[in-house]
C-alpha atoms as a PDB file:
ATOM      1  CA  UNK A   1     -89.888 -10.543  29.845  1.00  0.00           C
ATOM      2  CA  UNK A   2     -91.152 -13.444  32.027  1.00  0.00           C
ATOM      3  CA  UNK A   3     -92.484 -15.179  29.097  1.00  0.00           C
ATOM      4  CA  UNK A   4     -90.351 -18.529  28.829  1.00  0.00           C
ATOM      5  CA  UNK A   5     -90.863 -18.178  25.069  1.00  0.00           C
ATOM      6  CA  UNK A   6     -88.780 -14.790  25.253  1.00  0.00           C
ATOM      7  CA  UNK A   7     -86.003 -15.200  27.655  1.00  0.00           C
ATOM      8  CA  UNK A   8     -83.298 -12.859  28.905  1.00  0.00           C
ATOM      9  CA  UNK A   9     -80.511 -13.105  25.790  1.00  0.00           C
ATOM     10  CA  UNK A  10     -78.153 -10.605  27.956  1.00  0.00           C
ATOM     11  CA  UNK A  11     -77.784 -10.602  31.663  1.00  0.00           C
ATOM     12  CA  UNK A  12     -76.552  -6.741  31.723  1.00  0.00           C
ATOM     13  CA  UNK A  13     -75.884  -6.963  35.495  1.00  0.00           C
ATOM     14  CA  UNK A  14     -73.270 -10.100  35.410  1.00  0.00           C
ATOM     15  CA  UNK A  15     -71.961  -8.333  31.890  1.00  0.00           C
ATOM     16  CA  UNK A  16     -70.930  -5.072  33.964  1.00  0.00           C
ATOM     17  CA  UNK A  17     -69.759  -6.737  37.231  1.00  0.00           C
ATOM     18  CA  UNK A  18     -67.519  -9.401  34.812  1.00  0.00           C
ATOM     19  CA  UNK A  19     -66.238  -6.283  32.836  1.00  0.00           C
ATOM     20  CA  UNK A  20     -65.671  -4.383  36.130  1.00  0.00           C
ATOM     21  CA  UNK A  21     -63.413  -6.877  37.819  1.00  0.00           C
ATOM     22  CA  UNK A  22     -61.469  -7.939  34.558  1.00  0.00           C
ATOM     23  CA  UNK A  23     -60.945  -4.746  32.278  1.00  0.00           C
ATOM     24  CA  UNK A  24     -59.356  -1.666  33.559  1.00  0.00           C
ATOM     25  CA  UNK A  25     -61.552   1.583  32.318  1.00  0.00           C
ATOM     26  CA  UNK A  26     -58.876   1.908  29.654  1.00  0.00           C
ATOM     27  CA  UNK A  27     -59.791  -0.809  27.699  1.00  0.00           C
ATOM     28  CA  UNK A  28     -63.452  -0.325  29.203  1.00  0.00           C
ATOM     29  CA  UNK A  29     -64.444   2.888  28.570  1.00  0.00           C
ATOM     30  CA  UNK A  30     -67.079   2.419  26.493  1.00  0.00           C
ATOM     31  CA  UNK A  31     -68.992   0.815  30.029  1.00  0.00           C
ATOM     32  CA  UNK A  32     -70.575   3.826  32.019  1.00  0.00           C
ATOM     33  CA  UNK A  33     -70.151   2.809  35.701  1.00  0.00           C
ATOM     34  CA  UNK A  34     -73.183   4.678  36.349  1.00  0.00           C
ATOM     35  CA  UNK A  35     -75.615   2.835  34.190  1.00  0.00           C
ATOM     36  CA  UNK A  36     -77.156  -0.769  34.546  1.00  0.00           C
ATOM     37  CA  UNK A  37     -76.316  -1.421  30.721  1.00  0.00           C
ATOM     38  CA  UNK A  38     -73.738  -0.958  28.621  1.00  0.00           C
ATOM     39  CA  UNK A  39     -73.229   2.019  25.927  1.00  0.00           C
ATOM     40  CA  UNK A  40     -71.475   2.055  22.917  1.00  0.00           C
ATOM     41  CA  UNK A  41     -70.919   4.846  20.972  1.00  0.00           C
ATOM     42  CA  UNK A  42     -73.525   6.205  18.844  1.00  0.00           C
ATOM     43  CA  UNK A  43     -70.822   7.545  16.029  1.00  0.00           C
ATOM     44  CA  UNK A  44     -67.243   6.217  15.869  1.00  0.00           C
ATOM     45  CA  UNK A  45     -64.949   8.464  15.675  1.00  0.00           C
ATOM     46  CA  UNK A  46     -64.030  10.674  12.767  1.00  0.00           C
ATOM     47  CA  UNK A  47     -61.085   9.267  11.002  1.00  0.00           C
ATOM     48  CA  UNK A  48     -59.134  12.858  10.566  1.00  0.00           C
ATOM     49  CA  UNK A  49     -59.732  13.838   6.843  1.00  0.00           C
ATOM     50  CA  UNK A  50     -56.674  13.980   5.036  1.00  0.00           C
ATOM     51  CA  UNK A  51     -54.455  13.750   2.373  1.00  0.00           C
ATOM     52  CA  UNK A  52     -51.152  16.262   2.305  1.00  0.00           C
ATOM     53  CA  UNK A  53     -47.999  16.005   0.199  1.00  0.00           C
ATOM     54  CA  UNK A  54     -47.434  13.417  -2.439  1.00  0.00           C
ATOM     55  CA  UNK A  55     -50.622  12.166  -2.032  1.00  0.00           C
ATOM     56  CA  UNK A  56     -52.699  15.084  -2.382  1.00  0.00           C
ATOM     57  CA  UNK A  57     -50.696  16.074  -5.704  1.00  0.00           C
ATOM     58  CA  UNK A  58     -51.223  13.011  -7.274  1.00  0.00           C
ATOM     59  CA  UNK A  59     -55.359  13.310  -6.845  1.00  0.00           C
ATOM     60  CA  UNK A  60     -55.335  16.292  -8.108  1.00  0.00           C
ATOM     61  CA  UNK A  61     -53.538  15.271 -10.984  1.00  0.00           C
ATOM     62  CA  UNK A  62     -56.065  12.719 -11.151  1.00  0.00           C
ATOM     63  CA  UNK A  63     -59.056  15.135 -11.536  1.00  0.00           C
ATOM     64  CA  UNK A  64     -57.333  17.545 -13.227  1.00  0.00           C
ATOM     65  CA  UNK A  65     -56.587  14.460 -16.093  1.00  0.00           C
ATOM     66  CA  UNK A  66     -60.216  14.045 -16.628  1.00  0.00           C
ATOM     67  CA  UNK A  67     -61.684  16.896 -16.452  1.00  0.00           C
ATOM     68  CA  UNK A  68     -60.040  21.089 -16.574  1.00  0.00           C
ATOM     69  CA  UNK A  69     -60.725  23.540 -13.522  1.00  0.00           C
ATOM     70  CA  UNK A  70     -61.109  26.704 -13.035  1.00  0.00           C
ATOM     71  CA  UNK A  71     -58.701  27.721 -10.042  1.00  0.00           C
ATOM     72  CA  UNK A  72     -61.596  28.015  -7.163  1.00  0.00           C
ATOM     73  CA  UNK A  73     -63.156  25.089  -8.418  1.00  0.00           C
ATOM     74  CA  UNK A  74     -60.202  22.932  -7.974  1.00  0.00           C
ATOM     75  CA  UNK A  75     -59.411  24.919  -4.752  1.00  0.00           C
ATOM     76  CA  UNK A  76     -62.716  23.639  -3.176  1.00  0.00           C
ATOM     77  CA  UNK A  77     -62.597  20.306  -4.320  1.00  0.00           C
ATOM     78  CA  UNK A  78     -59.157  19.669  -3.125  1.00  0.00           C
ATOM     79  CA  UNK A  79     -59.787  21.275   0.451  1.00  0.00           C
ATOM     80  CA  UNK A  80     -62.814  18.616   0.509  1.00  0.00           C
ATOM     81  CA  UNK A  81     -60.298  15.615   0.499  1.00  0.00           C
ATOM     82  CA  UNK A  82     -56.736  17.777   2.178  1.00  0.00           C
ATOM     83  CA  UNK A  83     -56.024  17.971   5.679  1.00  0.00           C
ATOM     84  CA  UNK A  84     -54.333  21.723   4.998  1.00  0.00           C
ATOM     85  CA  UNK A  85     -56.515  24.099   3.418  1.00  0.00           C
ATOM     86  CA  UNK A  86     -53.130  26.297   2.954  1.00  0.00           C
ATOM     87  CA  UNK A  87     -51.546  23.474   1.687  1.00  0.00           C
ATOM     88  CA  UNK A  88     -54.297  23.581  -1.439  1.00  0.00           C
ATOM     89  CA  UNK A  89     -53.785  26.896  -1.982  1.00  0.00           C
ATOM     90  CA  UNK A  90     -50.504  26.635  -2.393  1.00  0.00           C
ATOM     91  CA  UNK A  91     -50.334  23.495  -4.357  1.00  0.00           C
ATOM     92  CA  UNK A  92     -52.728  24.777  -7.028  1.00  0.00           C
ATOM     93  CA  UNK A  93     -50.545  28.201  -7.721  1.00  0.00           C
ATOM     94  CA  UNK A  94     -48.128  25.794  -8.289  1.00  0.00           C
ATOM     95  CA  UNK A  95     -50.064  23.400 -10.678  1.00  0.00           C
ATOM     96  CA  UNK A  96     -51.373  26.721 -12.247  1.00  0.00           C
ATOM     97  CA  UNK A  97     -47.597  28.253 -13.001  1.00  0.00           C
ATOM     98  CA  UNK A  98     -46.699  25.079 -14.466  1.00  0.00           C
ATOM     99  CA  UNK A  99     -49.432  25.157 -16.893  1.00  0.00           C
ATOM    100  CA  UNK A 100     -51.411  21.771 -15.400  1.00  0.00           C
ATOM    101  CA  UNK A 101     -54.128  23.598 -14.517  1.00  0.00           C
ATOM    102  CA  UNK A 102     -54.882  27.129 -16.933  1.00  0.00           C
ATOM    103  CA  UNK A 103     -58.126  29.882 -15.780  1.00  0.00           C
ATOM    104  CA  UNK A 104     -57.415  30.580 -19.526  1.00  0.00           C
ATOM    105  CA  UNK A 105     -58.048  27.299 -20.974  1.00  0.00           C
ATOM    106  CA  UNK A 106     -61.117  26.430 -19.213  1.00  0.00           C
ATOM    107  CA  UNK A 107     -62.121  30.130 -19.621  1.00  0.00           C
ATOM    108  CA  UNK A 108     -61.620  29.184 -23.669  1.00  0.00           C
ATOM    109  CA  UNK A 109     -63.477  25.957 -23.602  1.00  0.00           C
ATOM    110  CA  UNK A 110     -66.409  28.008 -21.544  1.00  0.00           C
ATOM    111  CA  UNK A 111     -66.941  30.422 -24.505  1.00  0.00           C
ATOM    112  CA  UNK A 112     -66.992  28.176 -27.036  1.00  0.00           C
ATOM    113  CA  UNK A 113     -69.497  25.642 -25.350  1.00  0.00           C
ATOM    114  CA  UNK A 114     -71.508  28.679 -24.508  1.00  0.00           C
ATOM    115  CA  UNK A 115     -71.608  30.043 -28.151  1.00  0.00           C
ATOM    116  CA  UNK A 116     -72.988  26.413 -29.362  1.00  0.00           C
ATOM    117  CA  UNK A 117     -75.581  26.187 -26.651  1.00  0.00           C
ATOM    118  CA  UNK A 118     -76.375  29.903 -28.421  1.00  0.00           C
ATOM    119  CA  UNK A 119     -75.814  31.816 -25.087  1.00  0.00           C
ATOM    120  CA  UNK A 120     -74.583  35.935 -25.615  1.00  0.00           C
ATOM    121  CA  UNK A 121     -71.756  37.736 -24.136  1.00  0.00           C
ATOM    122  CA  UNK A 122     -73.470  38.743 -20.901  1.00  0.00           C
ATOM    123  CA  UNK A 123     -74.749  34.696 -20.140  1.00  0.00           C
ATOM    124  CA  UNK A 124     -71.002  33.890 -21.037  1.00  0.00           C
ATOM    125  CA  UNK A 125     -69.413  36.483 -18.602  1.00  0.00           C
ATOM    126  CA  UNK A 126     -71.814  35.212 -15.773  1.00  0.00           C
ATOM    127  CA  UNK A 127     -70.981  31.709 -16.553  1.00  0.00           C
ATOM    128  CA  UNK A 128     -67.276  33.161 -15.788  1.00  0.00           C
ATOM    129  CA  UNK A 129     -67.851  34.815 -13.029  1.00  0.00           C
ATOM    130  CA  UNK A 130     -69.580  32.019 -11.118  1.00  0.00           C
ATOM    131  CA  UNK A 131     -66.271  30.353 -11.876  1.00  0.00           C
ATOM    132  CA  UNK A 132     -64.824  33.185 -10.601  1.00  0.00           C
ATOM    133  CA  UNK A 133     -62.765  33.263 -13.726  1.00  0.00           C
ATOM    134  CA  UNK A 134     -61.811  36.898 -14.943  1.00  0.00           C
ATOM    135  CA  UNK A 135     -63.634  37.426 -18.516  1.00  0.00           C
ATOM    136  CA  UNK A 136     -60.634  39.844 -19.468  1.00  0.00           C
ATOM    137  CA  UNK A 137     -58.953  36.475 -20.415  1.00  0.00           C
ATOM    138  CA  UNK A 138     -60.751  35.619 -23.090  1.00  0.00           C
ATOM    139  CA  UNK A 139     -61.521  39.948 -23.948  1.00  0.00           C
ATOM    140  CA  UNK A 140     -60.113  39.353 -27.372  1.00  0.00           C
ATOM    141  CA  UNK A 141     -62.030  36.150 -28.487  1.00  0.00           C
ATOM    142  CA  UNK A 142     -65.114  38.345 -27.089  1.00  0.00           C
ATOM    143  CA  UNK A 143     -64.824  41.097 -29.421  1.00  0.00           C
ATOM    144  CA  UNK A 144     -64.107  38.928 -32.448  1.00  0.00           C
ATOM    145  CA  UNK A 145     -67.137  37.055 -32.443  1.00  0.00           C
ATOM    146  CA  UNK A 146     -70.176  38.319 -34.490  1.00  0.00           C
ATOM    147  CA  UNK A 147     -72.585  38.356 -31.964  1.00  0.00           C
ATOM    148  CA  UNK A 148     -75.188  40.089 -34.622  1.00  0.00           C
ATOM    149  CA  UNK A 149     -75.064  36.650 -36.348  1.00  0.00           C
ATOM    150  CA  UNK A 150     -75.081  34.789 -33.598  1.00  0.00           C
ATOM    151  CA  UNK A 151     -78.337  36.216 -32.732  1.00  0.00           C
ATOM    152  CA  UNK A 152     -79.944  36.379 -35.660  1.00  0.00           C
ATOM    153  CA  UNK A 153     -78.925  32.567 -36.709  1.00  0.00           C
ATOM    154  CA  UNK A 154     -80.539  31.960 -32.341  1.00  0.00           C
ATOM    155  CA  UNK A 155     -83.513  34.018 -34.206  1.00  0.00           C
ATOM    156  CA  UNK A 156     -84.065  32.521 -37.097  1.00  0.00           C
ATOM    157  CA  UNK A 157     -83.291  28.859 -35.617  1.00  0.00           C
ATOM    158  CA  UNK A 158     -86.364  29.767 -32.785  1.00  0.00           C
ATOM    159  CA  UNK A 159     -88.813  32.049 -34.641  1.00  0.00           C
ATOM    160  CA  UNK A 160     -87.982  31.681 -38.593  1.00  0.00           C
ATOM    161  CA  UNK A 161     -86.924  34.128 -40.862  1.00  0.00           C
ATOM    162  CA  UNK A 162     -89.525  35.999 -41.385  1.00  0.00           C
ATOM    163  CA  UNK A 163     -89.461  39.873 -39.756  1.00  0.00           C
ATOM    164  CA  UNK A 164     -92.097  39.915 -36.938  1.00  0.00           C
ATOM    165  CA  UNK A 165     -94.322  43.284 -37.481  1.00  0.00           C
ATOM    166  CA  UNK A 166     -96.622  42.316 -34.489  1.00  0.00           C
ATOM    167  CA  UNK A 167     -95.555  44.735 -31.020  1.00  0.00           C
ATOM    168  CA  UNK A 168     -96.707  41.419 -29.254  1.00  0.00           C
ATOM    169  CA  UNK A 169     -94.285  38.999 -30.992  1.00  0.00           C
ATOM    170  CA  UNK A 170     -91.148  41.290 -31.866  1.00  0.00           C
ATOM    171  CA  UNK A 171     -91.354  41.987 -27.853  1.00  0.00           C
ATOM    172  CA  UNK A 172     -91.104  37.763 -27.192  1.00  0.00           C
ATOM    173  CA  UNK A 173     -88.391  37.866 -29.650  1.00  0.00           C
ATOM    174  CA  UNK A 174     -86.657  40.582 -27.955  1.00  0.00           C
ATOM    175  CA  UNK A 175     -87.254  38.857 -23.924  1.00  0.00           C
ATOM    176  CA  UNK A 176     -85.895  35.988 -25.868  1.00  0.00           C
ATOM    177  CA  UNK A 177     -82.321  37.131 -27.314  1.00  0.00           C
ATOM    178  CA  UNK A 178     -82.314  39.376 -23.775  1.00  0.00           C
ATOM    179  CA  UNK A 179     -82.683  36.110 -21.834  1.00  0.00           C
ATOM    180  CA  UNK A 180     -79.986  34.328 -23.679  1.00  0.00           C
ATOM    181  CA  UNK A 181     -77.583  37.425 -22.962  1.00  0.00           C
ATOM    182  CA  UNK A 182     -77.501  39.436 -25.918  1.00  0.00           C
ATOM    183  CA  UNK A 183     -77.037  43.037 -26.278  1.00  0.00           C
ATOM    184  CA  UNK A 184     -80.066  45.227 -27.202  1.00  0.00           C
ATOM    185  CA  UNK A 185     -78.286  46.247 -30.606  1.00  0.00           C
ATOM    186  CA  UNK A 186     -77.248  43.114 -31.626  1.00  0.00           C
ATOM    187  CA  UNK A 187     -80.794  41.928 -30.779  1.00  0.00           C
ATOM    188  CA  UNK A 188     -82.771  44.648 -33.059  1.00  0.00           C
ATOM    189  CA  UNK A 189     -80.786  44.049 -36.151  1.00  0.00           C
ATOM    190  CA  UNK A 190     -81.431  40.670 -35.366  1.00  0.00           C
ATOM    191  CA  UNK A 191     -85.198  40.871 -35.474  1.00  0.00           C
ATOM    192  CA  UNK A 192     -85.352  43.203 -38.318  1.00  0.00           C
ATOM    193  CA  UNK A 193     -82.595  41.414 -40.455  1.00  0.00           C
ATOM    194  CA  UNK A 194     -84.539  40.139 -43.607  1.00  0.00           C
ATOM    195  CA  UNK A 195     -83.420  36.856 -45.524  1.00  0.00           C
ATOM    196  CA  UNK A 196     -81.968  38.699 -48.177  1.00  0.00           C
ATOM    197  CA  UNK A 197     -79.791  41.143 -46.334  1.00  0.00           C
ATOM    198  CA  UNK A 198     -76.491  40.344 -45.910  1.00  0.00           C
END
């Protein structure tokens, strides 16, 4: 700018001829010769991601102390932070024969969070299988669960107790129980159940 208000802050040419003469393009390379200014990097460079050995053990340690994981969660969120994604794999069939980390437990703890947020046996197998967790772990639990109560207490705590004769209504009740993954038999004794029925 001519404007003697605004003057020159950087003389670019004097910069490039003093860095020229005094820094070999080593410690220069950041100058392009072919340019009247100078250029810096627009990114620096990516420190290499990485933690391996000892140190990637004890973080997952750390996460697995606060919180359980399934064994592809804790897969993924290890390879996030490890340099090796081998490395992961194999240090989490490790964790997982010594018990740290258990697709059983956290399959466990699924089911019964499921049950009190009043969810069926098919919403609890898809909650498992987006974990990729195998359902046949927790087969037996499955099977010993009344899941006509469950859905009639889901019914009664959403529509009352009394026994909807109305096509309209029964068929909301049924979308309903459907929704919240209960089987269609469970879900018609559970909409026909009356208060005094045992």
């Amino acid at each position: 700018m001519s404007n003697p208000k605004f003057p020159n802050m950087l003389d670019y040419e004097a910069l490039k001829q003093q860095f020229d003469e005094s820094a070999d393009e080593s410690t220069c390379s950041n100058v392009s010769p072919d340019s009247n200014a100078l250029h810096f990097a627009d990114q620096p460079e990516p420190k290499p991601q990485g933690l391996t050995g000892t140190r990637l053990r004890s973080y997952a340690f750390a996460i697995l102390t606060r919180k359980e994981y399934s064994k592809a969660d804790l897969i993924e969120k290890l390879a996030l932070y490890a340099m090796d994604r081998d490395e992961v794999i194999k240090l989490v069939d490790e964790l997982a024969t010594e018990n740290y980390q258990s697709d059983q437990r956290v399959a466990e703890m699924m089911l019964s969070s499921q049950k009190r947020k009043g969810k069926g046996p098919n919403r609890i197998k898809m909650a498992l299988k987006s974990k990729k967790i195998d359902s046949s772990l927790i087969q037996e639990e499955l099977k010993e669960t009344d899941w006509n109560e469950q859905a009639y207490q889901l019914k009664v705590k959403k529509f009352g107790l009394e026994v909807e004769k109305e096509p309209k209504l029964k068929a909301k009740q049924i979308r309903f129980l459907m929704y919240r993954g209960f089987e269609m038999d469970a879900i018609m004794k559970a909409i026909s159940r009356r208060e005094d029925e045992i």
